[in-house]
PDB file of N, CA and C in Angstrom:
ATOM      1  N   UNK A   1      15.147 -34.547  29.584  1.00  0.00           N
ATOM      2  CA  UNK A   1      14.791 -35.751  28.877  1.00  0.00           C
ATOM      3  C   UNK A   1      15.090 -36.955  29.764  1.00  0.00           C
ATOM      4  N   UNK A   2      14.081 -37.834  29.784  1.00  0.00           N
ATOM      5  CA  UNK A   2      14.635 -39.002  30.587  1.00  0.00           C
ATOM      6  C   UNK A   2      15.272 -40.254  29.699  1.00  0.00           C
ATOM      7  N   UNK A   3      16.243 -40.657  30.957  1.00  0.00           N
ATOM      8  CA  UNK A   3      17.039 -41.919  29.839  1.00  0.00           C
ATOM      9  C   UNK A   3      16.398 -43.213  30.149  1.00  0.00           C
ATOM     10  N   UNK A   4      16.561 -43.777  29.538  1.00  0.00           N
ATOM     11  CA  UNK A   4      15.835 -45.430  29.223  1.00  0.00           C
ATOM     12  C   UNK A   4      17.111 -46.285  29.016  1.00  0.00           C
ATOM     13  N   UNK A   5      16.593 -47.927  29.537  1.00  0.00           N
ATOM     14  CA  UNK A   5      17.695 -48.699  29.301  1.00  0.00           C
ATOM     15  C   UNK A   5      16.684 -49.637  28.468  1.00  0.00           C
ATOM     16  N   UNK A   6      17.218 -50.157  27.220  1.00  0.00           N
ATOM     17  CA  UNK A   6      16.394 -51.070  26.513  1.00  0.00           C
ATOM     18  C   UNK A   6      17.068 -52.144  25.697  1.00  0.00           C
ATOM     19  N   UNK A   7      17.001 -53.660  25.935  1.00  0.00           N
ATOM     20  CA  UNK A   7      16.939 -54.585  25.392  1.00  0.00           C
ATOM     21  C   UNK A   7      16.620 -54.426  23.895  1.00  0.00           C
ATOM     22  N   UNK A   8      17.384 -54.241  22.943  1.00  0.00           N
ATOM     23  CA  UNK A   8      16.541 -55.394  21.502  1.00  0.00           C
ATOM     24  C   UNK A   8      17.187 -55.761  21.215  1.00  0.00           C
ATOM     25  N   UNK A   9      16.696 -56.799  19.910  1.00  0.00           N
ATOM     26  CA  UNK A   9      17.356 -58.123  19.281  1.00  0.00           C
ATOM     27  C   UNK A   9      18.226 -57.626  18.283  1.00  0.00           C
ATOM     28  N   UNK A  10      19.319 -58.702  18.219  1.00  0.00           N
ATOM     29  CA  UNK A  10      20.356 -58.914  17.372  1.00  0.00           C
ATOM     30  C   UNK A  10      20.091 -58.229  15.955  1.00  0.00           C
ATOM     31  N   UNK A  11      19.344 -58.170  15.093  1.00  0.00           N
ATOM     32  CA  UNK A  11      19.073 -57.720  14.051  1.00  0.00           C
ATOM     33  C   UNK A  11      18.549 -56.465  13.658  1.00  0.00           C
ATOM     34  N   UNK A  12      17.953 -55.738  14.956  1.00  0.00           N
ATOM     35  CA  UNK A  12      17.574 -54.790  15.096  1.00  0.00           C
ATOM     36  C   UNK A  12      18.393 -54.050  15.484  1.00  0.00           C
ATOM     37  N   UNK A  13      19.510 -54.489  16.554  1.00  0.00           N
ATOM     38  CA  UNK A  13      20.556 -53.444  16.870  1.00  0.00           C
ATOM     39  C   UNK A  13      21.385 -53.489  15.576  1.00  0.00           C
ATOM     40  N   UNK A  14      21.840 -54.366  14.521  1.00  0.00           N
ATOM     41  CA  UNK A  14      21.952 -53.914  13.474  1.00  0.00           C
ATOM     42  C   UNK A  14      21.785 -53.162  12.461  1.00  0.00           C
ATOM     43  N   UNK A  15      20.652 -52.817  12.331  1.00  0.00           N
ATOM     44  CA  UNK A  15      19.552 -51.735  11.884  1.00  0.00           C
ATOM     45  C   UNK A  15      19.843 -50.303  12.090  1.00  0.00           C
ATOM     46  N   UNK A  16      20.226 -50.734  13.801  1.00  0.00           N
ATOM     47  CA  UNK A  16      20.535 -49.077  14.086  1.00  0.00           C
ATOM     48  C   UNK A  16      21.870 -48.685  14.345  1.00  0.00           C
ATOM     49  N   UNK A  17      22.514 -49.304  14.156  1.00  0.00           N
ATOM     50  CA  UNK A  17      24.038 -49.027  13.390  1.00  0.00           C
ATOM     51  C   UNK A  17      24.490 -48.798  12.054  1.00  0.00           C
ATOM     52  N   UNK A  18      23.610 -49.274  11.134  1.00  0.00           N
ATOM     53  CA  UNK A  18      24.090 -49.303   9.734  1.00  0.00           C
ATOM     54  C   UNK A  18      23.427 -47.704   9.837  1.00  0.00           C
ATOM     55  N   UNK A  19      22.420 -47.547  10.677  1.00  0.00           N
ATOM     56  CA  UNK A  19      21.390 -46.298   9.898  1.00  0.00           C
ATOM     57  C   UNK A  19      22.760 -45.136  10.881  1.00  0.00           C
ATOM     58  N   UNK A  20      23.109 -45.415  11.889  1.00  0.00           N
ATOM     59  CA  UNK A  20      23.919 -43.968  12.298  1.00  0.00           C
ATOM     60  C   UNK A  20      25.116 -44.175  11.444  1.00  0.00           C
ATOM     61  N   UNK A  21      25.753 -45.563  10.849  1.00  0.00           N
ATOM     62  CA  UNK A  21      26.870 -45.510  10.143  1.00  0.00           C
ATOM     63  C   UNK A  21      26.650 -44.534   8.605  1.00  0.00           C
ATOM     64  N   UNK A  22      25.245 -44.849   8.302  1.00  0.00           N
ATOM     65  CA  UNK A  22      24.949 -44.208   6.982  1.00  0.00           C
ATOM     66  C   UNK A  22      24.976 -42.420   7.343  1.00  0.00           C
ATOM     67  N   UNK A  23      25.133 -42.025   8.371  1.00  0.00           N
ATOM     68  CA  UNK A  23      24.905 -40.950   8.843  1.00  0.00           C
ATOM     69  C   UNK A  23      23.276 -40.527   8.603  1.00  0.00           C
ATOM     70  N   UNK A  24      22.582 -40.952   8.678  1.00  0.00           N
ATOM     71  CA  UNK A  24      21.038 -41.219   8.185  1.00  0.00           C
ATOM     72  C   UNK A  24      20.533 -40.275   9.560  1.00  0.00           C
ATOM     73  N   UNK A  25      21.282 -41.288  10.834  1.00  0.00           N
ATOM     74  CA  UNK A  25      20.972 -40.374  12.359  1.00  0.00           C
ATOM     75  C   UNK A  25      22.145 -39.865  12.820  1.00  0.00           C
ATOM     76  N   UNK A  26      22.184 -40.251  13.707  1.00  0.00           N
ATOM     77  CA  UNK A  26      23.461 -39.169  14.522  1.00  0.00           C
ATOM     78  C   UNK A  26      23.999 -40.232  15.795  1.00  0.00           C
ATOM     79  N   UNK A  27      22.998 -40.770  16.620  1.00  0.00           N
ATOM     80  CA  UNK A  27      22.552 -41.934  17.696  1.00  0.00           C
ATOM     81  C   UNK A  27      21.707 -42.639  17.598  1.00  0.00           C
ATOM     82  N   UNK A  28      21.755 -43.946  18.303  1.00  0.00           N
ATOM     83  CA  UNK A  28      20.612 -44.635  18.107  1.00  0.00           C
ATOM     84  C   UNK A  28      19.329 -43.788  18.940  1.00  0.00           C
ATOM     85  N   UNK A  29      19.803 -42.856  19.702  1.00  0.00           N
ATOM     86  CA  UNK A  29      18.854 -42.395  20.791  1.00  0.00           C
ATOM     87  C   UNK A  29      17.541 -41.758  20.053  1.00  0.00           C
ATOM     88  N   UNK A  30      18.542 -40.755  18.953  1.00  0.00           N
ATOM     89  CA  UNK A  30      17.813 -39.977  17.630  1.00  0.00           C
ATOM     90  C   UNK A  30      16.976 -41.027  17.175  1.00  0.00           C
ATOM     91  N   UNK A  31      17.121 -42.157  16.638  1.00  0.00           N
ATOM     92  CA  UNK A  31      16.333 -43.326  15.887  1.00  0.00           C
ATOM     93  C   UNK A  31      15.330 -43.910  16.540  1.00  0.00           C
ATOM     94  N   UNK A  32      15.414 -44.013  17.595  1.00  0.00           N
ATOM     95  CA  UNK A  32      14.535 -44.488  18.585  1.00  0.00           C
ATOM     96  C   UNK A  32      13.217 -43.436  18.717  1.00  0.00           C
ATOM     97  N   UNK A  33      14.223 -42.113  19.202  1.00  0.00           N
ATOM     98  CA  UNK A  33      12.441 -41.105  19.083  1.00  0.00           C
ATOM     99  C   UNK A  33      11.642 -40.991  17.676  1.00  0.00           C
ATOM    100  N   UNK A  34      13.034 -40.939  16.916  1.00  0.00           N
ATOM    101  CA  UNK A  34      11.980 -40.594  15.296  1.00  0.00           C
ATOM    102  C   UNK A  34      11.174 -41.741  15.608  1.00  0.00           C
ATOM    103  N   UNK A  35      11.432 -42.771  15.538  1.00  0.00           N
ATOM    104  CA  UNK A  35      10.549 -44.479  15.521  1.00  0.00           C
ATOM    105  C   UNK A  35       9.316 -44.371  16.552  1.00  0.00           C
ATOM    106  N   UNK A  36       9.390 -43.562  17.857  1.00  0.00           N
ATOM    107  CA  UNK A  36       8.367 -43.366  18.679  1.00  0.00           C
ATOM    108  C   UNK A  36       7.434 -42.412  17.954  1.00  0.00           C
ATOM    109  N   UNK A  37       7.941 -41.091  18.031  1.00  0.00           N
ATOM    110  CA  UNK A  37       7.323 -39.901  16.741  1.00  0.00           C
ATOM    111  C   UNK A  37       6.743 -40.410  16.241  1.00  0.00           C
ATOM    112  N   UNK A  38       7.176 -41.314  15.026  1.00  0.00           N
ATOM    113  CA  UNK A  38       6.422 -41.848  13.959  1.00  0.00           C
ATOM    114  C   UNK A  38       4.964 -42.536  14.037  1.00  0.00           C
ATOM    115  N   UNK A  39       5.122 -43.672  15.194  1.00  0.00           N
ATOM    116  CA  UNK A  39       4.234 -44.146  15.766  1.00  0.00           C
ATOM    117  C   UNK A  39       2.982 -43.797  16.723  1.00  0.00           C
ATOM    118  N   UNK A  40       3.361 -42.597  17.131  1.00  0.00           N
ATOM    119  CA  UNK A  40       2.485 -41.691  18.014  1.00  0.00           C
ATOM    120  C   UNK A  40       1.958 -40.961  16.593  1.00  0.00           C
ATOM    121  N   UNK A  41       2.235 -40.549  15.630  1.00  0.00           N
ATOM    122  CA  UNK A  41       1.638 -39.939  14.635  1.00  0.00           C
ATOM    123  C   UNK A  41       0.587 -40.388  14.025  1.00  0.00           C
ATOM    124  N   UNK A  42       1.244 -41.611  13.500  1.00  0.00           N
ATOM    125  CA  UNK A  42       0.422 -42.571  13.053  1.00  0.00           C
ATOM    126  C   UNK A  42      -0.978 -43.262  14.013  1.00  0.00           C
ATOM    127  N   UNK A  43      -0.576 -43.266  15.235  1.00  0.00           N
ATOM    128  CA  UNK A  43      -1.647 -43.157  16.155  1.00  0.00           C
ATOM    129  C   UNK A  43      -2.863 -42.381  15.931  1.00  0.00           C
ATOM    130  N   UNK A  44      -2.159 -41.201  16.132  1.00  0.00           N
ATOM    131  CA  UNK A  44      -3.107 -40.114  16.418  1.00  0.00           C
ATOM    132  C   UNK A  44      -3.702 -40.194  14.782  1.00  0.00           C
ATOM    133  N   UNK A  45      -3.301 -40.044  13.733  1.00  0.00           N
ATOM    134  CA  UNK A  45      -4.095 -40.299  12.711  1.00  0.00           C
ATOM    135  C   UNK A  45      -5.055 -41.213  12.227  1.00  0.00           C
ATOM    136  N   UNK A  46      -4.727 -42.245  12.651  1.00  0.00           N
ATOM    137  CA  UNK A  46      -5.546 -44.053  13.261  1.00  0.00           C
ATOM    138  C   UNK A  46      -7.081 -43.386  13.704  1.00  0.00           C
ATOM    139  N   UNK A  47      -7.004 -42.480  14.975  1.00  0.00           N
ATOM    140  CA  UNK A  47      -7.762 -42.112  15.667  1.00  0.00           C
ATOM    141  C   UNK A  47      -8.682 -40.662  14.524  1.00  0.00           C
ATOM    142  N   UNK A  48      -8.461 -39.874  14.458  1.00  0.00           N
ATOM    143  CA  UNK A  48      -8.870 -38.917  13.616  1.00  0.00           C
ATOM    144  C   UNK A  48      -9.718 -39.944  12.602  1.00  0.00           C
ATOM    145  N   UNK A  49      -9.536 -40.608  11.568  1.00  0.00           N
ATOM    146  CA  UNK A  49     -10.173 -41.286  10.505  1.00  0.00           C
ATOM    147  C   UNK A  49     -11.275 -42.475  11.619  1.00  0.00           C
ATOM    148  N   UNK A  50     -10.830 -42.937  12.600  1.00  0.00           N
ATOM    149  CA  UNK A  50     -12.189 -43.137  12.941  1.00  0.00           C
ATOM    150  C   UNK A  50     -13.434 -42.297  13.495  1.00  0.00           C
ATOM    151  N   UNK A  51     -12.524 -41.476  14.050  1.00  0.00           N
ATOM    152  CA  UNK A  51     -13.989 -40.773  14.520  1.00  0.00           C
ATOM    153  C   UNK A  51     -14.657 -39.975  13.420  1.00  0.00           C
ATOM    154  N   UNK A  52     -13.633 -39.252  12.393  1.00  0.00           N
ATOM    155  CA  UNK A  52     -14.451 -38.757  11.621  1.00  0.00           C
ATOM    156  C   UNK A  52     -15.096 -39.868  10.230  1.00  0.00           C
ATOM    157  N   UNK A  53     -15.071 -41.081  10.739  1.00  0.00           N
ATOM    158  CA  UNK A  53     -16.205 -41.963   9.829  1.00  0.00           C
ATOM    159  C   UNK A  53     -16.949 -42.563  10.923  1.00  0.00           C
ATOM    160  N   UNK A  54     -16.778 -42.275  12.097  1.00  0.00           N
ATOM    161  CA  UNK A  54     -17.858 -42.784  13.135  1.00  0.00           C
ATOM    162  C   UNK A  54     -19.128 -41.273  12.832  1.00  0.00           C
ATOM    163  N   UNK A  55     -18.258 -40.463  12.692  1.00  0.00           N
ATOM    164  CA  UNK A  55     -19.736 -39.101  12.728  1.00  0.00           C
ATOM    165  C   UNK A  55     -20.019 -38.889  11.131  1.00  0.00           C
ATOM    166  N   UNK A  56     -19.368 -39.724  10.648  1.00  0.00           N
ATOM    167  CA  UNK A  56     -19.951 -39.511   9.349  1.00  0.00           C
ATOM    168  C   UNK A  56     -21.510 -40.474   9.465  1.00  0.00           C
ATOM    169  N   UNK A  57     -21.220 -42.025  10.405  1.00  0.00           N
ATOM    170  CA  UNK A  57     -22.381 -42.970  10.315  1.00  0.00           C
ATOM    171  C   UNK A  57     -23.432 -42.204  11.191  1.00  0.00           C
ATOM    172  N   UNK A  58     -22.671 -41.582  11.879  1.00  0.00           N
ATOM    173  CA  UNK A  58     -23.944 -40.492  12.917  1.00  0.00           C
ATOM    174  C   UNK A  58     -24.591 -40.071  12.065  1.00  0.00           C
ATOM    175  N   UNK A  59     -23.830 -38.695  11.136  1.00  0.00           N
ATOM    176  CA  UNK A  59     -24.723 -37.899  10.613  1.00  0.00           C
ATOM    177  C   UNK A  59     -25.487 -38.424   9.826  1.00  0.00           C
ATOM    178  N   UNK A  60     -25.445 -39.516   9.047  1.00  0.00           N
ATOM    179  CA  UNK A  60     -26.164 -40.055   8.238  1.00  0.00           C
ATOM    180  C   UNK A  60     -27.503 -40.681   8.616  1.00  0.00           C
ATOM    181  N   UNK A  61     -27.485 -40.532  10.169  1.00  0.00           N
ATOM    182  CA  UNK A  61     -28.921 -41.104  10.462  1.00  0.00           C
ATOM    183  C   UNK A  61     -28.700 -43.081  10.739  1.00  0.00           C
ATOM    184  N   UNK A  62     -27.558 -43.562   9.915  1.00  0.00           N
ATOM    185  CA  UNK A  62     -27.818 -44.723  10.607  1.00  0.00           C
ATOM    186  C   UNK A  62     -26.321 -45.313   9.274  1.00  0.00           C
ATOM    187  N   UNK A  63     -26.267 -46.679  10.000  1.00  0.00           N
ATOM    188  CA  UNK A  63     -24.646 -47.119   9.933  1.00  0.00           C
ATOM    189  C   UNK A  63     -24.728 -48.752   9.210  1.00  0.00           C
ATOM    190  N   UNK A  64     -24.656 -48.892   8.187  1.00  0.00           N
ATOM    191  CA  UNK A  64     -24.827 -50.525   7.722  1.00  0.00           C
ATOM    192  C   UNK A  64     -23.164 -51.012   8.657  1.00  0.00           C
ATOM    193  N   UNK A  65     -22.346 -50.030   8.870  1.00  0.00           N
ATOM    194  CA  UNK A  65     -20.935 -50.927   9.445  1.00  0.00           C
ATOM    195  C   UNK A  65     -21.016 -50.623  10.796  1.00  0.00           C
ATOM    196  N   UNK A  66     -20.664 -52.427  11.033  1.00  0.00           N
ATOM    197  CA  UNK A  66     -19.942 -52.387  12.748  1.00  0.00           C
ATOM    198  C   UNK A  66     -19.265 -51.612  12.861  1.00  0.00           C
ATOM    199  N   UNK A  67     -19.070 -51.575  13.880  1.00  0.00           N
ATOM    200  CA  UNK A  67     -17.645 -50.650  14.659  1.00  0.00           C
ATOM    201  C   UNK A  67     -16.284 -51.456  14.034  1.00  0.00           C
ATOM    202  N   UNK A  68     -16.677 -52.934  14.321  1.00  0.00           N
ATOM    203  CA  UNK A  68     -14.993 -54.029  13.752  1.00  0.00           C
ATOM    204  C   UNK A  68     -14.673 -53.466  11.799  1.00  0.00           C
ATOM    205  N   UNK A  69     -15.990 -53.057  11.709  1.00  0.00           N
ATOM    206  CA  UNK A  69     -16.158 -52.969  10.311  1.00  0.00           C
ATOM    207  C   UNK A  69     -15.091 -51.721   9.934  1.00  0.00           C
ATOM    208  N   UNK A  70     -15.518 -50.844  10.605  1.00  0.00           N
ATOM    209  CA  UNK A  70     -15.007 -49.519  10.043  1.00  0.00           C
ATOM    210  C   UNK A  70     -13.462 -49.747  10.407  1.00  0.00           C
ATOM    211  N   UNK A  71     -13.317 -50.119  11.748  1.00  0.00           N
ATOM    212  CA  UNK A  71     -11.955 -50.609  12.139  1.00  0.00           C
ATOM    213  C   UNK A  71     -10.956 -51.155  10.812  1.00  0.00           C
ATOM    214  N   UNK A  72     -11.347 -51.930  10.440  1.00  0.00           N
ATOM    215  CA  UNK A  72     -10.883 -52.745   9.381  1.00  0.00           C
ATOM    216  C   UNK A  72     -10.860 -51.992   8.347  1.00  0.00           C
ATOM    217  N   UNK A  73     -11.830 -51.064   7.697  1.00  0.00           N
ATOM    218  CA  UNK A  73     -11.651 -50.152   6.533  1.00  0.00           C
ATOM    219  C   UNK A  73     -10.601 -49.293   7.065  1.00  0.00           C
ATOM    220  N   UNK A  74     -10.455 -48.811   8.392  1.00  0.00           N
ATOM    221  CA  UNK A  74      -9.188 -47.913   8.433  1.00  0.00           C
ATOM    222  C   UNK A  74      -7.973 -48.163   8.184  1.00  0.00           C
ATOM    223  N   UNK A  75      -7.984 -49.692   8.484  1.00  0.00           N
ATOM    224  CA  UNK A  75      -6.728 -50.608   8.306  1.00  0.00           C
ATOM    225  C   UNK A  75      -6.442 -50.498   6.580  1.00  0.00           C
ATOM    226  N   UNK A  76      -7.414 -50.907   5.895  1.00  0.00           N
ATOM    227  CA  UNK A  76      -7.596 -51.056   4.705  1.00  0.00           C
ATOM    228  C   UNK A  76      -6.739 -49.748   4.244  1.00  0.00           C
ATOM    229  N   UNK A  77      -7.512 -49.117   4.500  1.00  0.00           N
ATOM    230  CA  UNK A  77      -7.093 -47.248   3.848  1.00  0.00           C
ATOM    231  C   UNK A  77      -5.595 -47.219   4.268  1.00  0.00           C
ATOM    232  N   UNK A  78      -5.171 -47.631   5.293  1.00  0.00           N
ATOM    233  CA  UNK A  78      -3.542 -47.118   5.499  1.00  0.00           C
ATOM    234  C   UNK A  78      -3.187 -48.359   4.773  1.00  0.00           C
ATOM    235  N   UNK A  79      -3.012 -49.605   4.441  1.00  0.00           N
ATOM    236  CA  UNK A  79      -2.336 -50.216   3.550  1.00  0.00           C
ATOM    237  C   UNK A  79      -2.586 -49.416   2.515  1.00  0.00           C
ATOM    238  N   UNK A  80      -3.011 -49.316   1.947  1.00  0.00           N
ATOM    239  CA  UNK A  80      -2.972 -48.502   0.626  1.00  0.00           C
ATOM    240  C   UNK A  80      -2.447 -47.335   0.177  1.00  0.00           C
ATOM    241  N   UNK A  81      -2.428 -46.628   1.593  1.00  0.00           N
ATOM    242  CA  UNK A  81      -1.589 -44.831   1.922  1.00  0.00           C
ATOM    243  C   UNK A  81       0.348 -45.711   1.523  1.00  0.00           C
ATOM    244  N   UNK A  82       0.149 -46.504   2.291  1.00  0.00           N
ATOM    245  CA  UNK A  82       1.729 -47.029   2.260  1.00  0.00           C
ATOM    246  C   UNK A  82       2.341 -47.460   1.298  1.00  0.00           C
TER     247      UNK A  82
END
């Protein structure tokens, strides 16, 4: 595993003390990957829902939404997942 040296702010290193004090993690090191994890997940799911409503406008023969369009409905759809 490689180590990292990283800067954050005052309130945030708070964050990740209360959460290893709660025993929630173990290290901040633990908190940090879940928080990467999470975000690479969420990525990769970001990605999946567009393409499969980009081939949905394929298969359909033709697309009333931009590309910014659908973008934005994906956005839409995860506020609402949350």
């Amino acid at each position: 595993m490689s180590r990292q040296s990283i800067t954050i702010s005052e309130p945030n290193a708070d964050w990740l003390k209360a959460q290893v004090e709660s025993k929630e993690y173990s290290s901040n090191s633990e908190i940090v990957n879940d928080l990467i994890r999470r975000a690479r997940r969420q990525e990769s799911l970001e990605t999946e829902v567009i393409r499969a409503l980009l081939q949905e406008g394929i298969d359909s023969g033709s697309s009333v939404l931009s590309p910014a369009q659908i973008r934005q409905n994906v956005r839409d759809r995860q506020q609402v997942d949350e």
